[in-house]
Protein backbone atom coordinates (compact mmCIF):
# COMPACT_ATOMS: atom_id res chain seq x y z
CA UNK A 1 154.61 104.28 69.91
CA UNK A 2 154.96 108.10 70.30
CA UNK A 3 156.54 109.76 73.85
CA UNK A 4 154.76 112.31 74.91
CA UNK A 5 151.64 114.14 76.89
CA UNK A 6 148.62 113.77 76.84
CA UNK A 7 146.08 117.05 77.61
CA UNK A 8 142.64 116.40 77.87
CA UNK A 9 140.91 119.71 76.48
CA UNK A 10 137.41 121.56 77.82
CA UNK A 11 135.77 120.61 74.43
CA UNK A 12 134.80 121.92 71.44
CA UNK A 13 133.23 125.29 69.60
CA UNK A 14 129.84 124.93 67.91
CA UNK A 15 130.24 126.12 64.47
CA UNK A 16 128.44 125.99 61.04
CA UNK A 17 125.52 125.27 59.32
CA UNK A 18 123.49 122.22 60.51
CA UNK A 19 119.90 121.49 58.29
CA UNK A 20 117.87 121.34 56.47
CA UNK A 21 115.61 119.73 59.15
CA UNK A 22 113.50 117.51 56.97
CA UNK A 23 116.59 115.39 55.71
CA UNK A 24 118.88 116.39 59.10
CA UNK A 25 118.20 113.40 61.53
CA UNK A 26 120.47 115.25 64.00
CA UNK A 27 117.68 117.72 64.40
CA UNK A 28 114.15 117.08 65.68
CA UNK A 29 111.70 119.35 65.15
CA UNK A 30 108.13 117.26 65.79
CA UNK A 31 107.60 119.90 68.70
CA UNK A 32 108.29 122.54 66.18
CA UNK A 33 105.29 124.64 64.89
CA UNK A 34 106.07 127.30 62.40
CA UNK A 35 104.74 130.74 62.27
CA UNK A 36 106.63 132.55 59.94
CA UNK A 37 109.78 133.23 57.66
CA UNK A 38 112.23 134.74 59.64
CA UNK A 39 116.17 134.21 60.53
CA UNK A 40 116.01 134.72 64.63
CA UNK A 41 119.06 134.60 66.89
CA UNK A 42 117.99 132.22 69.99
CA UNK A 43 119.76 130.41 72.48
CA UNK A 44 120.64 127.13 72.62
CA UNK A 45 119.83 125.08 76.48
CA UNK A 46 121.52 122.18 78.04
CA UNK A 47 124.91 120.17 76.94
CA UNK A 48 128.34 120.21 78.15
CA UNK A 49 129.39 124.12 77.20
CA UNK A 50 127.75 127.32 77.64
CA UNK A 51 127.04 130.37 75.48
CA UNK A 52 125.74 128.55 71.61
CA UNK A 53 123.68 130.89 70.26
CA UNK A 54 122.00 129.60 66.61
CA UNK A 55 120.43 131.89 64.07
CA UNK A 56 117.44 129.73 62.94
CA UNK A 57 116.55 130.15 59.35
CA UNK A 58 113.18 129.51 58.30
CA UNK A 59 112.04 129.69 54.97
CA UNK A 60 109.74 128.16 52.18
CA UNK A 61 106.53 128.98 54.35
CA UNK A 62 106.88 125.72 56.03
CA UNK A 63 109.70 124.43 58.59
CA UNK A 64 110.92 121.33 56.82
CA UNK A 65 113.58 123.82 55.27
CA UNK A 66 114.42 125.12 59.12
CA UNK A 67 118.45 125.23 59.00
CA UNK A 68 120.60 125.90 62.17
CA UNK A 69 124.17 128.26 62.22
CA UNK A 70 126.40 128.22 65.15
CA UNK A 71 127.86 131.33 65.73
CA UNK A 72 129.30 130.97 69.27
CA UNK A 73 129.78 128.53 72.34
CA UNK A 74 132.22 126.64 74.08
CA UNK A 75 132.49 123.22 76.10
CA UNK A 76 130.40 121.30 73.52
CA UNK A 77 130.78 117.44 73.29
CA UNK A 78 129.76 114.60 70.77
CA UNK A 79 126.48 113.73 72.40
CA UNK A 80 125.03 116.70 74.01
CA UNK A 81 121.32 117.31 73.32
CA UNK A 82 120.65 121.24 72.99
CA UNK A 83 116.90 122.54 73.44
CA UNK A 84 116.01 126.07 70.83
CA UNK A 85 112.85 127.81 72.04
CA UNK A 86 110.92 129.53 69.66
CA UNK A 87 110.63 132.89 69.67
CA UNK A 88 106.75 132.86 69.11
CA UNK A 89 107.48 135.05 65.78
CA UNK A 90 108.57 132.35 63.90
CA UNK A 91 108.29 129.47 65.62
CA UNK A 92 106.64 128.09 68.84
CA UNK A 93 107.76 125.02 70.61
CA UNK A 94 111.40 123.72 70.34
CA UNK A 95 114.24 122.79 68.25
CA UNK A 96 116.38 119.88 69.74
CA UNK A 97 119.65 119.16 68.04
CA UNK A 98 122.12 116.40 68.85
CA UNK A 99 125.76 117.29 68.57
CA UNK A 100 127.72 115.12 66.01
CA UNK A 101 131.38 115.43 65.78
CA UNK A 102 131.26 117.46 62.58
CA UNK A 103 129.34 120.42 64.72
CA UNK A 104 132.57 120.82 66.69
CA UNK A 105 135.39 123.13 65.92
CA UNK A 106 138.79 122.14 67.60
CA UNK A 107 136.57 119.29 68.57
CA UNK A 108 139.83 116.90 69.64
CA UNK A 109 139.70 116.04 73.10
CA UNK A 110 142.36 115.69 73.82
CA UNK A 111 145.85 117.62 72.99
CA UNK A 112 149.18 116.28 72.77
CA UNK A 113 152.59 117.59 73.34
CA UNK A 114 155.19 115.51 71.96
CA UNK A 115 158.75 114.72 73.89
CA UNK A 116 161.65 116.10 72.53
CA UNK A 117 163.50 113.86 70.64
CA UNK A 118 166.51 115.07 72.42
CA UNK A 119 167.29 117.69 74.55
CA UNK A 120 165.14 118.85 77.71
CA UNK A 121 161.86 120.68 78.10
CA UNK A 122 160.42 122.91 81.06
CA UNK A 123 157.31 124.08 82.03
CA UNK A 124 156.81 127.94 83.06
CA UNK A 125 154.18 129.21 85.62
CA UNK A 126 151.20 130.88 84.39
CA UNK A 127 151.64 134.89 85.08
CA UNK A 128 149.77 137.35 85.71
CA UNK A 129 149.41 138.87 82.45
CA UNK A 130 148.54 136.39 81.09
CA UNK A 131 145.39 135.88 83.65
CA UNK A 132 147.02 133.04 84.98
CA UNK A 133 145.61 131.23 81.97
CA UNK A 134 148.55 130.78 79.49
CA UNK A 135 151.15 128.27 80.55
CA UNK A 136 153.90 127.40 78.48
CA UNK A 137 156.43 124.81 77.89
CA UNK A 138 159.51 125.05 76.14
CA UNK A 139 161.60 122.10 74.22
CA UNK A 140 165.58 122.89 74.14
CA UNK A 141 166.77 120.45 71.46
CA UNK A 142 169.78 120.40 69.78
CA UNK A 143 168.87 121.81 66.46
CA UNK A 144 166.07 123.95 67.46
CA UNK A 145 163.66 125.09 69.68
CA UNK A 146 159.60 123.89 70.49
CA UNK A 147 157.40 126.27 72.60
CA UNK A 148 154.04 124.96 73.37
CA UNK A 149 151.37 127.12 74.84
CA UNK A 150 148.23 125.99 76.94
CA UNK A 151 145.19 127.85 77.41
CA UNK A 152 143.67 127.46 80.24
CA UNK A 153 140.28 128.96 82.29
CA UNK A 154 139.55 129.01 85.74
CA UNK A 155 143.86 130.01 86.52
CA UNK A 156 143.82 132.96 89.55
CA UNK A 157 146.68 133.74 91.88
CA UNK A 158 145.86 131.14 94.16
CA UNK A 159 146.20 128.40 91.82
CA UNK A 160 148.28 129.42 88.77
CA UNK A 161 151.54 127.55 90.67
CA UNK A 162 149.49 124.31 91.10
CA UNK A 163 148.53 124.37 87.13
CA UNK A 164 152.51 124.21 86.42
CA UNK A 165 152.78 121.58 89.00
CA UNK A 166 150.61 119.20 87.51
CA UNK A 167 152.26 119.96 84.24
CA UNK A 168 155.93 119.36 85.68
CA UNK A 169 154.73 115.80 87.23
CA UNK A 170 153.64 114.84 83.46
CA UNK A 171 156.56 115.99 82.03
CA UNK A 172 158.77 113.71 84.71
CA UNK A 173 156.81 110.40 84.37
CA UNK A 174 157.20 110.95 80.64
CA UNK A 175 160.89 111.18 81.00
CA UNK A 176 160.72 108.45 82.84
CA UNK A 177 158.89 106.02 80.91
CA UNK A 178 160.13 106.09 77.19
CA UNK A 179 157.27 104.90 74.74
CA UNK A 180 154.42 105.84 76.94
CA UNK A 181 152.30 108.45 76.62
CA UNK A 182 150.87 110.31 79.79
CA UNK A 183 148.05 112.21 80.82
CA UNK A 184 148.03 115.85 82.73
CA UNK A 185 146.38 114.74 85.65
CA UNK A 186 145.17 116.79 89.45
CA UNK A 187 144.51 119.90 88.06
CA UNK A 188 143.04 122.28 90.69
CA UNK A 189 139.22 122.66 91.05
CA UNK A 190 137.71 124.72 88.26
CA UNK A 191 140.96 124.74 85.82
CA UNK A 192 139.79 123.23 82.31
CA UNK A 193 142.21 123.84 79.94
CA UNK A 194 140.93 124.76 76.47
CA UNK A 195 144.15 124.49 73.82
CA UNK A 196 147.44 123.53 73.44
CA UNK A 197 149.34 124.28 70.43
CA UNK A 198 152.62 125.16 69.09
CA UNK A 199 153.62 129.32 69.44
């Protein structure tokens, strides 16, 4: 069994092409009423995340060809039901697409930060130019070195020293208990931490 942390992340990206709706059983488009041809740009309503936006291409005079592209959006899970309004030109009624796992970009949730096999590691407090939403932690091993950076949102001057705590507790209990893996826990209200990855 690996040593190490485990960092549960904010979720996913929409991204990608998602259709045709006729053969797509991920999208439902019974309340769906087409008007014309058209590729419109239309937000997407409710889930987990904020800010998908899908162009909606319609085509074939009909809208059993109707395809969906992501092009934005963040905080997306496996699961979430978004709503697509129509935009009256080419559509009236609504689009509703469930998210599968292959919608998702970056769509682990959870990362993982392994322990150095030797060595010691340390965690530095998120600064200020960073907008007290980059935290790093460094690996010191024998034969080389591991820095790990964590993206964070919601980090501010008030908190950013609380972030590192919570990272510095996780680093000690997995010191402390060889073969277990642990999980970042007590982050402050509002934090959601959105990668972690090797710099």
């Amino acid at each position: 069994m690996q040593n190490g942390i485990i960092v549960p992340l904010k979720g996913g990206f929409i991204t990608g092409a998602i259709g045709p709706a006729a053969t797509d059983t991920q999208l439902d488009i019974s309340n769906m009423t087409f008007q014309a041809n058209g590729t419109p740009s239309l937000a997407a309503i409710g889930g987990s995340g904020t800010g998908a936006v899908a162009t909606v291409t319609i085509s074939g005079g009909s809208k059993t060809a109707t395809t969906l592209t992501f092009t934005a959006g963040t905080g997306y899970k496996v699961g979430d039901v978004l709503t697509i309004d129509g935009n009256t030109t080419n559509f009236t009624g609504s689009i509703v697409l469930t998210v599968i796992e292959e919608d998702l970009l970056g769509d682990e949730s959870e990362g993982f930060i392994n322990s150095p096999s030797s060595g010691f590691w340390n965690c530095v407090i998120p600064a200020e130019s960073g907008n007290y939403n980059l935290t790093k932690i460094s690996q010191i091993e024998s034969d080389h070195e591991r820095l790990w950076s964590i993206v964070t949102s919601g980090g501010d001057a008030g908190n950013h020293k609380d972030i590192a705590i919570c990272f510095d507790k996780a680093i000690v209990k997995a010191c402390q208990k060889p073969n277990q893996n642990i999980t970042v826990t007590g982050l402050p209200v509002g934090v959601e931490i959105i990668s972690v990855d090797l710099s």
